[in-house]
Structures are given as C-alpha cells and as structure tokens.
Protein backbone atom coordinates (compact mmCIF):
# COMPACT_ATOMS: atom_id res chain seq x y z
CA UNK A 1 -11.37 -7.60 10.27
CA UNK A 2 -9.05 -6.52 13.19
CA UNK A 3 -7.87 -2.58 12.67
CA UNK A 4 -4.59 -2.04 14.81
CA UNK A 5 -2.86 0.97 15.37
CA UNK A 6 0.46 1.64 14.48
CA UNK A 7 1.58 1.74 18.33
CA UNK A 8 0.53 -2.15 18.27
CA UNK A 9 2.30 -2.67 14.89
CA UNK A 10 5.54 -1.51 16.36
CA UNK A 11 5.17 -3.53 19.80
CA UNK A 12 4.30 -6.78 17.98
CA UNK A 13 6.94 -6.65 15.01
CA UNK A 14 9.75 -8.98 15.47
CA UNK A 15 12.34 -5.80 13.64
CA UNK A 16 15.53 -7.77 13.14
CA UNK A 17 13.27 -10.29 11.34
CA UNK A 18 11.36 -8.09 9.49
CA UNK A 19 14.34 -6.39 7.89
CA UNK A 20 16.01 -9.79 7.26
CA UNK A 21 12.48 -11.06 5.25
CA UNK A 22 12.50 -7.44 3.29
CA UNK A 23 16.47 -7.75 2.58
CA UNK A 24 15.73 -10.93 1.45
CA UNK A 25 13.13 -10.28 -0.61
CA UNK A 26 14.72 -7.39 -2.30
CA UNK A 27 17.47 -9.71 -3.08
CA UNK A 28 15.73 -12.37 -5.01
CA UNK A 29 13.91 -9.43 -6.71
CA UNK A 30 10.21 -8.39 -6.65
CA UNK A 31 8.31 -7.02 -9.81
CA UNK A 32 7.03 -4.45 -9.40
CA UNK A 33 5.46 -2.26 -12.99
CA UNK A 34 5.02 1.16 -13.42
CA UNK A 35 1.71 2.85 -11.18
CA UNK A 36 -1.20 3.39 -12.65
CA UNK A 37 -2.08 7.03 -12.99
CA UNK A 38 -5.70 7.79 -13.43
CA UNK A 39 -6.64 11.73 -13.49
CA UNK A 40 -10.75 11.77 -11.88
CA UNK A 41 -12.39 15.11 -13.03
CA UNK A 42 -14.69 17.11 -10.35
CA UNK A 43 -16.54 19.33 -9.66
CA UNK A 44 -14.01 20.98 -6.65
CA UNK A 45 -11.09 20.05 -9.31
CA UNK A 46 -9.08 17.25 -10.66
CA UNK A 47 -8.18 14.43 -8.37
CA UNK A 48 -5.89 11.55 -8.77
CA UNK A 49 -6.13 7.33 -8.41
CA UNK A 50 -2.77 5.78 -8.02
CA UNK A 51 -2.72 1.71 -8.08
CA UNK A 52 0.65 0.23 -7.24
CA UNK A 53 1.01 -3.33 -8.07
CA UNK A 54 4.01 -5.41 -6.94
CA UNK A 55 4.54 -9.26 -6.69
CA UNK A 56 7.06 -11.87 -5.82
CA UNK A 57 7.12 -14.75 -8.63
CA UNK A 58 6.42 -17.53 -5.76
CA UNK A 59 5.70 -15.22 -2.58
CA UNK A 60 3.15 -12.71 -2.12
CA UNK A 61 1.30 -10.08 -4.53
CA UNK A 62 0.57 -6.26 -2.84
CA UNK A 63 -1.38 -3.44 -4.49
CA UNK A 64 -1.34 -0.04 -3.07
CA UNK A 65 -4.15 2.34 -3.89
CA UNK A 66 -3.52 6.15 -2.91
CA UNK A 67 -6.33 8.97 -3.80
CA UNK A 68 -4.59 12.39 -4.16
CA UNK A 69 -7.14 15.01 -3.67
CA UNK A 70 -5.37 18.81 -3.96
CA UNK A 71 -7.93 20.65 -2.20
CA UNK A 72 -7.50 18.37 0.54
CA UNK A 73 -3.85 18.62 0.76
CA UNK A 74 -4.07 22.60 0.60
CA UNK A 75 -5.95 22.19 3.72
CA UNK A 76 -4.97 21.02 7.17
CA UNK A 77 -5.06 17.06 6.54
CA UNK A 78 -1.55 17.37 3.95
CA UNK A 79 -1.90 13.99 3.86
CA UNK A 80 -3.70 11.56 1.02
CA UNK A 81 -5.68 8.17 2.12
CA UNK A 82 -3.92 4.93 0.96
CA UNK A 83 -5.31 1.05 1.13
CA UNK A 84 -3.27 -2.11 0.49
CA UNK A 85 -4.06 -5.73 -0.03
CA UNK A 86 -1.92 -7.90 0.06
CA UNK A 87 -2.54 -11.89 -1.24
CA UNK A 88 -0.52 -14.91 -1.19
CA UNK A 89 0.74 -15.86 -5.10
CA UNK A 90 0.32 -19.21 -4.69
CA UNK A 91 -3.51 -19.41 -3.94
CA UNK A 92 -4.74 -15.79 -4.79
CA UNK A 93 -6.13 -16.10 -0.64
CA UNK A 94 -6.12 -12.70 0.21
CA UNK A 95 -5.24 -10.59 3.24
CA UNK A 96 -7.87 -8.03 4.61
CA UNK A 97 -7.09 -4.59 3.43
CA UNK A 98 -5.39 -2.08 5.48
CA UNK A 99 -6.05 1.44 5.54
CA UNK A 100 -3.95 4.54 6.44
CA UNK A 101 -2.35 7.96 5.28
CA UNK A 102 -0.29 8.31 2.51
C-alpha cells in the first residue's frame, strides 16, 4: 500500500475535476444511512466507534470509521483517528484503506 501525505494529495488532484465528479455525484444522489454509534466501555472511560456507510447505486461504496476517545481529546492530540475504504459497487474490488485524523 502507498501512504501519501496530504501535501502530495493536493499537488496531484486535478481540483476543477474533482469538484465537478463530487457536484455530480451529489446530484444524482448518494445513500448514505444513519452512523453507527457504538459506546466501548474502559477501564480509562467510555470511548466511542463511529461507522459511516455511504454508497452510490452504480458507483462506488465508502465507509468511514472514527474512534472518539475523550481522554485523548482532553489532551494535546484534540483530534480522533479515522480510516476509510472505499470499493467499487459494481465488483465489491476494494481500495486500500486510508488513514488520518478526524
């Protein structure tokens, strides 16, 4: 798996495209349920799972996964660690994940 930065996402984006394909997509409409909110008891208190599912009915499907962790936020990090994956619909192929802050 190749892990870029997000200097190299911004010099390698094609921006007038990529808004077009996002305008576009919001326009035909993109489902996209409720999150799932699961409360994980610990020890150092209660933390939290978020899974955010969203699909296109013949594009591409996307789940984002956030874990909110209070104590961490308290401290100096204020930010909470989220993963997508993203697949095509048509084959289920998926995408490798990509990691970052919430």
């Amino acid at each position: 798996m190749r892990i870029i930065d997000a200097g190299e996402v911004a010099s390698s984006l094609a921006w007038p495209a990529l808004v077009e394909r996002l305008a576009e997509t919001f326009r035909r409409g993109v489902e996209s349920p409720p999150r799932h909110h699961h409360a994980m008891q610990r020890r150092d208190g209660e933390a939290t799972l978020l899974l955010m599912p969203a699909w296109e009915q013949d594009g591409y499907i996307g789940v984002k996964m956030v874990n909110v962790f209070p104590r961490t936020l308290r401290m100096a990090c204020r930010r909470s660690p989220a993963s997508t994956c993203s697949a095509r619909a048509t084959m289920g192929s998926r995408w490798p994940v990509s990691t970052a802050a919430s």
